[in-house]
N, C-alpha and C. Protein backbone atom coordinates (compact mmCIF):
# COMPACT_ATOMS: atom_id res chain seq x y z
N UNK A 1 6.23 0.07 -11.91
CA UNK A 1 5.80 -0.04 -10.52
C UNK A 1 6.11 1.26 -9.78
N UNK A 2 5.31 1.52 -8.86
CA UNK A 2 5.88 2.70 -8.47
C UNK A 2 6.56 2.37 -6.43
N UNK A 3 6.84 3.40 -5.89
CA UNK A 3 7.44 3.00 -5.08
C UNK A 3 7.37 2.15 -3.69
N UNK A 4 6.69 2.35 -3.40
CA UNK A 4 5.60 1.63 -2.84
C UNK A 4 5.59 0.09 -3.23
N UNK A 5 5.03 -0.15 -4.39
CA UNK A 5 4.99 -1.38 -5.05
C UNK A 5 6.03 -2.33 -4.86
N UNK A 6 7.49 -1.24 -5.21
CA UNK A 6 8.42 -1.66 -5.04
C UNK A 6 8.61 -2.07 -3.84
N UNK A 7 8.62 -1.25 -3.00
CA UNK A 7 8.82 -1.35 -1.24
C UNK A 7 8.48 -3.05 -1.14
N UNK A 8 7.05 -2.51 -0.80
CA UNK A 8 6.02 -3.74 -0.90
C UNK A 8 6.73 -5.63 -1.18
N UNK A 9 6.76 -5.15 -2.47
CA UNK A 9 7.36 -6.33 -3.05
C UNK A 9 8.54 -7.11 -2.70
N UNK A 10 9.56 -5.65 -2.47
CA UNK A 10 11.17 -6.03 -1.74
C UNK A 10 10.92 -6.87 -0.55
N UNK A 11 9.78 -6.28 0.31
CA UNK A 11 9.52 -6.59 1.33
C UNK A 11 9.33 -7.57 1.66
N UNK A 12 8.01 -8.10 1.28
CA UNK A 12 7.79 -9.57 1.42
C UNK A 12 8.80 -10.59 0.34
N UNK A 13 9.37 -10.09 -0.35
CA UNK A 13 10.60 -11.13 -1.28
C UNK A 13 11.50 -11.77 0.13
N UNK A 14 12.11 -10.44 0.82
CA UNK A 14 12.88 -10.64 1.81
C UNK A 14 12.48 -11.39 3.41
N UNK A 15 11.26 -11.48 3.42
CA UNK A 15 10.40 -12.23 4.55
C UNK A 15 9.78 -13.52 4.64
N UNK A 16 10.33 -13.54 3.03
CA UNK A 16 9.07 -14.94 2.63
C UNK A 16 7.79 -15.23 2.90
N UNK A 17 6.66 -13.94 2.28
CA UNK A 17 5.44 -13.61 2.46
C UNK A 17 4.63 -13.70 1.14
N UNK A 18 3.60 -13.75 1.26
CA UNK A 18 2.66 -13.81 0.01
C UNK A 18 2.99 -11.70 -0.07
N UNK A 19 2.58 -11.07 -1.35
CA UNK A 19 2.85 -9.99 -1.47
C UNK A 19 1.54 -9.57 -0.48
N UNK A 20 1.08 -8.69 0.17
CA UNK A 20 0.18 -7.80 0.80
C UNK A 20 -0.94 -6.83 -0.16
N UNK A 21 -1.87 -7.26 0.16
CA UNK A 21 -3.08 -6.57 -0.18
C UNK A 21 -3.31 -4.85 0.00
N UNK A 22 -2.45 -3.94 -0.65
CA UNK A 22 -2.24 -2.50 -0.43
C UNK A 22 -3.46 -2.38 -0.01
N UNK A 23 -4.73 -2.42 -1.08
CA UNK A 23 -5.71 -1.31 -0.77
C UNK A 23 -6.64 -1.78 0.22
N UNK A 24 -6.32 -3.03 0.73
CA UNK A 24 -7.09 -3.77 1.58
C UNK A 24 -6.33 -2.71 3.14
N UNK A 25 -5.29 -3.08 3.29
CA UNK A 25 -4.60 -2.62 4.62
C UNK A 25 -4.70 -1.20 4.50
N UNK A 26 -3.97 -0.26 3.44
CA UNK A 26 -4.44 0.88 3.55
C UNK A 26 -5.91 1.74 4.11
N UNK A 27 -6.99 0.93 3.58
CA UNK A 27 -8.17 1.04 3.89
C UNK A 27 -8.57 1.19 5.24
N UNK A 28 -8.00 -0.04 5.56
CA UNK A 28 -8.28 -0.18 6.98
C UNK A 28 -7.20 0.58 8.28
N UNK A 29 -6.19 1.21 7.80
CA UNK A 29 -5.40 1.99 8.28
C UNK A 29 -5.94 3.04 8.23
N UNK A 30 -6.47 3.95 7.13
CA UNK A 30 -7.22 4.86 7.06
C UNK A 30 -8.69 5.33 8.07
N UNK A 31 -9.48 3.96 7.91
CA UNK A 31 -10.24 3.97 8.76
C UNK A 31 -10.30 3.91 10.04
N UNK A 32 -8.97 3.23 10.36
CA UNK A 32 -8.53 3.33 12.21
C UNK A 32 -8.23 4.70 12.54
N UNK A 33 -7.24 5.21 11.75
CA UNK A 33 -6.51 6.42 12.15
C UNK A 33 -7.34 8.08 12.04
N UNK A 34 -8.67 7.74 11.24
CA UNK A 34 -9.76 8.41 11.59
C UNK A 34 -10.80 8.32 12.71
N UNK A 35 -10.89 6.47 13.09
CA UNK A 35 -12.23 6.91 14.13
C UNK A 35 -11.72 6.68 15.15
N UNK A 36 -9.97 5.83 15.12
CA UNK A 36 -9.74 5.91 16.62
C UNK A 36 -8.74 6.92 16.73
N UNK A 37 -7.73 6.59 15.95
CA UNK A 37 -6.28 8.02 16.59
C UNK A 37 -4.85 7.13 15.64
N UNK A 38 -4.29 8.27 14.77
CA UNK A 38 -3.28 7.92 14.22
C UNK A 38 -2.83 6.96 14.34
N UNK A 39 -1.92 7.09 15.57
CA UNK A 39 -0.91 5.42 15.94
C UNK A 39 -1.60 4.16 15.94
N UNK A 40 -3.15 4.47 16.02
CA UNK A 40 -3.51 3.42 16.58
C UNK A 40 -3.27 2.52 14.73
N UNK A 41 -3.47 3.12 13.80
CA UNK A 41 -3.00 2.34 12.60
C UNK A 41 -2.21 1.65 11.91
N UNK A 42 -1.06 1.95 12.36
CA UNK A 42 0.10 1.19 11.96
C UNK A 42 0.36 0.07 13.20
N UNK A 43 -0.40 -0.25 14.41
CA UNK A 43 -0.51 -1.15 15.27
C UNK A 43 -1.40 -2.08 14.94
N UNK A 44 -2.60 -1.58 14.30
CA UNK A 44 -3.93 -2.05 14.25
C UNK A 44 -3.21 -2.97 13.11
N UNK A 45 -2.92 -2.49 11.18
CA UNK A 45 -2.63 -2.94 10.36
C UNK A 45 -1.25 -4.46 10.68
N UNK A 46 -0.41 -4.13 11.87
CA UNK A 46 0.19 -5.37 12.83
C UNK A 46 -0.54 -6.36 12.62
N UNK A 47 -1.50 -6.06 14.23
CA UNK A 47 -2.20 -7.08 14.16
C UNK A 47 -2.74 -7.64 13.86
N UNK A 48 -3.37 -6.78 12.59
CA UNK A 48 -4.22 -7.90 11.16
C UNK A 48 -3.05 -9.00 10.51
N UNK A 49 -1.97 -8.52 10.30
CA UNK A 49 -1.04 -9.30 9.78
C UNK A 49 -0.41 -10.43 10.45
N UNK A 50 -0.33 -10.28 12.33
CA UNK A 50 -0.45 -11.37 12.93
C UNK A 50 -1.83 -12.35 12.86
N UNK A 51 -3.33 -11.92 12.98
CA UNK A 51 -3.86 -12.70 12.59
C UNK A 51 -3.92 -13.39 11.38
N UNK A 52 -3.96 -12.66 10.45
CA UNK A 52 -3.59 -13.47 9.27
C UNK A 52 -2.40 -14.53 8.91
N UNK A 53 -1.20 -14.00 9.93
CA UNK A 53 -0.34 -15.22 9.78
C UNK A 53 -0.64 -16.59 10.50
N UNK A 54 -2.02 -16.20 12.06
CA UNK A 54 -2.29 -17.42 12.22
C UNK A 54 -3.38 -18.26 11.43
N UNK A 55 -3.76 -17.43 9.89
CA UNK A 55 -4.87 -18.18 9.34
C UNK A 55 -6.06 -17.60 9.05
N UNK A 56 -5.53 -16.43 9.56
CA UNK A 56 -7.26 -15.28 9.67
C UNK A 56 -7.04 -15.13 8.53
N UNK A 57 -8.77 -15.15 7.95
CA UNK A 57 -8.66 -14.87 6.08
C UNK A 57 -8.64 -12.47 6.65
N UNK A 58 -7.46 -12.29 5.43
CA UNK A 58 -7.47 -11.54 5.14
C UNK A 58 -8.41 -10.51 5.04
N UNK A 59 -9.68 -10.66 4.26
CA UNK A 59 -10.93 -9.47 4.30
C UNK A 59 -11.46 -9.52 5.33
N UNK A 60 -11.75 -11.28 5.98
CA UNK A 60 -12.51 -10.89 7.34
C UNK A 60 -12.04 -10.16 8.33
N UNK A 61 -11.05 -10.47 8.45
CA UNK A 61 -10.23 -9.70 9.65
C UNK A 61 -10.16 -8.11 9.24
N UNK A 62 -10.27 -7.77 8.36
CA UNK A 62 -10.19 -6.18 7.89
C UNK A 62 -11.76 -5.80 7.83
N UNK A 63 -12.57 -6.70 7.71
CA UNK A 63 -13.77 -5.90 7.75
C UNK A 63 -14.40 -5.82 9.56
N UNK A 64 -13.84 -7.04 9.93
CA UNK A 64 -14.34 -7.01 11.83
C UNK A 64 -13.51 -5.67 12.02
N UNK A 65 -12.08 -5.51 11.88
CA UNK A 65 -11.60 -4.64 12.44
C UNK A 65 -12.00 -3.15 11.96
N UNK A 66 -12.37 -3.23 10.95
CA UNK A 66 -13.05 -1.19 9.99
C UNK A 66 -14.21 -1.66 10.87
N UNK A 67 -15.14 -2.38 11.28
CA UNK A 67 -16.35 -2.36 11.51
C UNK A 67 -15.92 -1.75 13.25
N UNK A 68 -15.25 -2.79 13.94
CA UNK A 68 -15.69 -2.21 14.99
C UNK A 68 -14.32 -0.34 14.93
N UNK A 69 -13.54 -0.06 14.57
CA UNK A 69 -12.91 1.12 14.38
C UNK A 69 -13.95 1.94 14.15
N UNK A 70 -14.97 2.29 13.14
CA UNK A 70 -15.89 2.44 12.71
C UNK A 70 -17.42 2.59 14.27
N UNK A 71 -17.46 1.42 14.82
CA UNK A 71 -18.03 1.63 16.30
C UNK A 71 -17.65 2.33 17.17
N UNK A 72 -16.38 2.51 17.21
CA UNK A 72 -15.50 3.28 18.47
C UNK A 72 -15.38 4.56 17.96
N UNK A 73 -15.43 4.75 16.97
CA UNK A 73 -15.45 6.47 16.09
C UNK A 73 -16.64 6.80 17.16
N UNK A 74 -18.28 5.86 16.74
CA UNK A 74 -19.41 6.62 16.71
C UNK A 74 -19.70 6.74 18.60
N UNK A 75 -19.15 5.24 18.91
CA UNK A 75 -19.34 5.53 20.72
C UNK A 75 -18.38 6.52 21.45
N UNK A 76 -17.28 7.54 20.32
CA UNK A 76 -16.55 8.59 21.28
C UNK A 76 -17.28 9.46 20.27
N UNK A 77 -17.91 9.73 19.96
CA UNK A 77 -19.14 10.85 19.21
C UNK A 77 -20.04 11.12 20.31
N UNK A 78 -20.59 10.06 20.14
CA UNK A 78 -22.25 9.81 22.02
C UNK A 78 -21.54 10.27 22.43
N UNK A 79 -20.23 9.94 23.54
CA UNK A 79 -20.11 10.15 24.81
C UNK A 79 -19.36 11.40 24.64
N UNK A 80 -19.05 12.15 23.61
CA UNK A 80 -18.53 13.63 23.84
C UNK A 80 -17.16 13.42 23.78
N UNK A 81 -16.86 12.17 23.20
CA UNK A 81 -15.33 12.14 23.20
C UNK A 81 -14.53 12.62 21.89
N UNK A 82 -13.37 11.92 21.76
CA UNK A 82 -13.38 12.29 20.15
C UNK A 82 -12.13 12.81 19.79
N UNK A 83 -11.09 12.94 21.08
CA UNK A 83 -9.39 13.74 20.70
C UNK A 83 -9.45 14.53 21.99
């Protein structure tokens, strides 16, 4: 395993969590912290994990959220925004 994995694993052992979907959250961390702004990823990847603890299936909630991250990239493109 590598470290990460490990992390990961320690992690939810110690929380009493199903283990976490790396390349699912990564993904979607990636994709926030490109179309909206760094921080906003490790907030964003939060609140997927609060929805999901109230029941939100996992991919949906990661694909609404890359989709609209993904919208807000292209509507601060139009309007000249962007950093």
């Amino acid at each position: 395993m590598s470290t990460l994995e490990d992390w990961l694993a320690t992690v939810a052992d110690e929380l009493h969590v199903d283990p976490v979907d790396t390349a699912l959250v990564l993904d979607l961390a990636r994709e926030v912290a490109h179309g909206v702004a760094r921080p906003a990823a490790p907030l964003t990847a939060y609140l997927l994990g609060v929805a999901v603890g109230r029941g939100a299936d996992p991919r949906q909630a990661a694909a609404t959220v890359t989709a609209l991250a993904r919208s807000w990239a292209e509507d601060e493109v139009e309007l000249g925004g962007g950093g």
